[in-house]
Protein backbone atom coordinates (compact mmCIF):
# COMPACT_ATOMS: atom_id res chain seq x y z
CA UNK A 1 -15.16 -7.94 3.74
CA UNK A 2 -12.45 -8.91 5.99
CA UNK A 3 -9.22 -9.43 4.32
CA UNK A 4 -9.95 -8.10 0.63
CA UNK A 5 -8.23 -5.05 -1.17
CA UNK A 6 -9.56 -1.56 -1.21
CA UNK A 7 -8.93 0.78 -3.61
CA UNK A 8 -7.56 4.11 -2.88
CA UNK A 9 -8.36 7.50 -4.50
CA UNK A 10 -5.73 9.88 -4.63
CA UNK A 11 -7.92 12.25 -2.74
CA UNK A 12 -7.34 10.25 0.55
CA UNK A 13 -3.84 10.25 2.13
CA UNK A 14 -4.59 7.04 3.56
CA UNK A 15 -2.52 4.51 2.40
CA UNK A 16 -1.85 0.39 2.77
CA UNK A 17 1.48 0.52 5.06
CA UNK A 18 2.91 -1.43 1.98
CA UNK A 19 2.75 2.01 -0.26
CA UNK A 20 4.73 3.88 2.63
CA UNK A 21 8.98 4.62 2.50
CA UNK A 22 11.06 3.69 5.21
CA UNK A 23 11.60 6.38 7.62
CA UNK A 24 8.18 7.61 7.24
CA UNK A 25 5.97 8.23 10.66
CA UNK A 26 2.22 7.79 10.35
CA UNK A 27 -1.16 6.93 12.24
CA UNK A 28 -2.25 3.48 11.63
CA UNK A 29 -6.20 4.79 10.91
CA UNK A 30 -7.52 1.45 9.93
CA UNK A 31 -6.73 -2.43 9.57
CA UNK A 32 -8.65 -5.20 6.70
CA UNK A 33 -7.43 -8.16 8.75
CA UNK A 34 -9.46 -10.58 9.85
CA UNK A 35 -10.75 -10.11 14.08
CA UNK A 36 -8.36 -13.09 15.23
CA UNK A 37 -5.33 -11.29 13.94
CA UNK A 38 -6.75 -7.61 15.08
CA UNK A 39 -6.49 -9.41 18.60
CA UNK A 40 -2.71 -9.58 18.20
CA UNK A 41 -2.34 -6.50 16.84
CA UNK A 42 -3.73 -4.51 19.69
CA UNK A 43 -1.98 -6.48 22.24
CA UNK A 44 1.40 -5.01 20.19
CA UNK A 45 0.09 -1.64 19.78
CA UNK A 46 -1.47 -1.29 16.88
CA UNK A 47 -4.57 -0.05 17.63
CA UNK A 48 -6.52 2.90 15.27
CA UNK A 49 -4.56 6.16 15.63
CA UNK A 50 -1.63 5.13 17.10
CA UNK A 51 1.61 6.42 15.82
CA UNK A 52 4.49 4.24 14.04
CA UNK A 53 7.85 4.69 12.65
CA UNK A 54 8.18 2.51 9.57
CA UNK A 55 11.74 0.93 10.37
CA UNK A 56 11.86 -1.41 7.29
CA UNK A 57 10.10 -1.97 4.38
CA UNK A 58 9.59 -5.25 2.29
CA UNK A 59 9.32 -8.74 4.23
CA UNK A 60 9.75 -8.63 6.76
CA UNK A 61 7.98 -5.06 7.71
CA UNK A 62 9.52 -3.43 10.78
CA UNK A 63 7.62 -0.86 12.98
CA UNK A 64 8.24 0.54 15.80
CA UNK A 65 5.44 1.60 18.07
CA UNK A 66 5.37 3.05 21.82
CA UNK A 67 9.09 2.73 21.77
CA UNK A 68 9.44 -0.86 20.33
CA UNK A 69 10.15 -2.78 17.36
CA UNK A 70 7.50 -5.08 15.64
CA UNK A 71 7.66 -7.09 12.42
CA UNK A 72 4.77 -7.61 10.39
CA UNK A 73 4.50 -10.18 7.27
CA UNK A 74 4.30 -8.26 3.89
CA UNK A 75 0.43 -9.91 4.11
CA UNK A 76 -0.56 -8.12 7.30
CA UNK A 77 1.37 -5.15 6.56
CA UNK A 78 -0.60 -4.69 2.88
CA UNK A 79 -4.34 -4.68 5.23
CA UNK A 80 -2.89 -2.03 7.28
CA UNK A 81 -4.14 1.59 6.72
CA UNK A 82 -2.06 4.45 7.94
CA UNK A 83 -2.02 8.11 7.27
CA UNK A 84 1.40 9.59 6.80
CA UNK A 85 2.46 12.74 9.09
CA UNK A 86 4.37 15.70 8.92
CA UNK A 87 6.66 15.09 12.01
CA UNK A 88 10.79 15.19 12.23
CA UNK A 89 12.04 11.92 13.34
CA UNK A 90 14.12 12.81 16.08
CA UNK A 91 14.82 10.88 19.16
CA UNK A 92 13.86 12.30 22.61
């Protein structure tokens, strides 16, 4: 259902983007919001597998993918499901 929480074994690294640290990259793997807003999102970027840069956490959420900057209400950042990586954060 569209919108409501999952819950999360600790077997899974995949996370909400909520339960993630500043600084950390990740692959968004999978998104609970509802098809209007999943629209939007892929027009910014955010599409499954696509790599991020969490910026800023708590309201609002800052990401930055393919180079740019995005904020993201604490609402739609909590339905988004990313996998944290093993990857240095330097610039090119």
């Amino acid at each position: 259902m569209p919108g409501a929480k999952r819950e999360f074994s600790p077997s899974t690294s995949w996370r909400p983007l909520t339960q993630v640290a500043e600084g950390t990259v990740a692959l968004l793997r999978d998104s609970n919001v509802p098809a209007d807003d999943q629209a939007l999102l892929k027009a910014l970027g955010l599409v499954p597998d696509r790599r991020l840069v969490v910026c800023k956490t708590g309201a609002p959420w800052i990401v930055e993918v393919l180079g740019a900057r995005i904020g993201l209400s604490e609402s739609i950042a909590e339905l988004l499901l990313v996998e944290p990586i093993d990857e240095p954060l330097g610039r090119p």
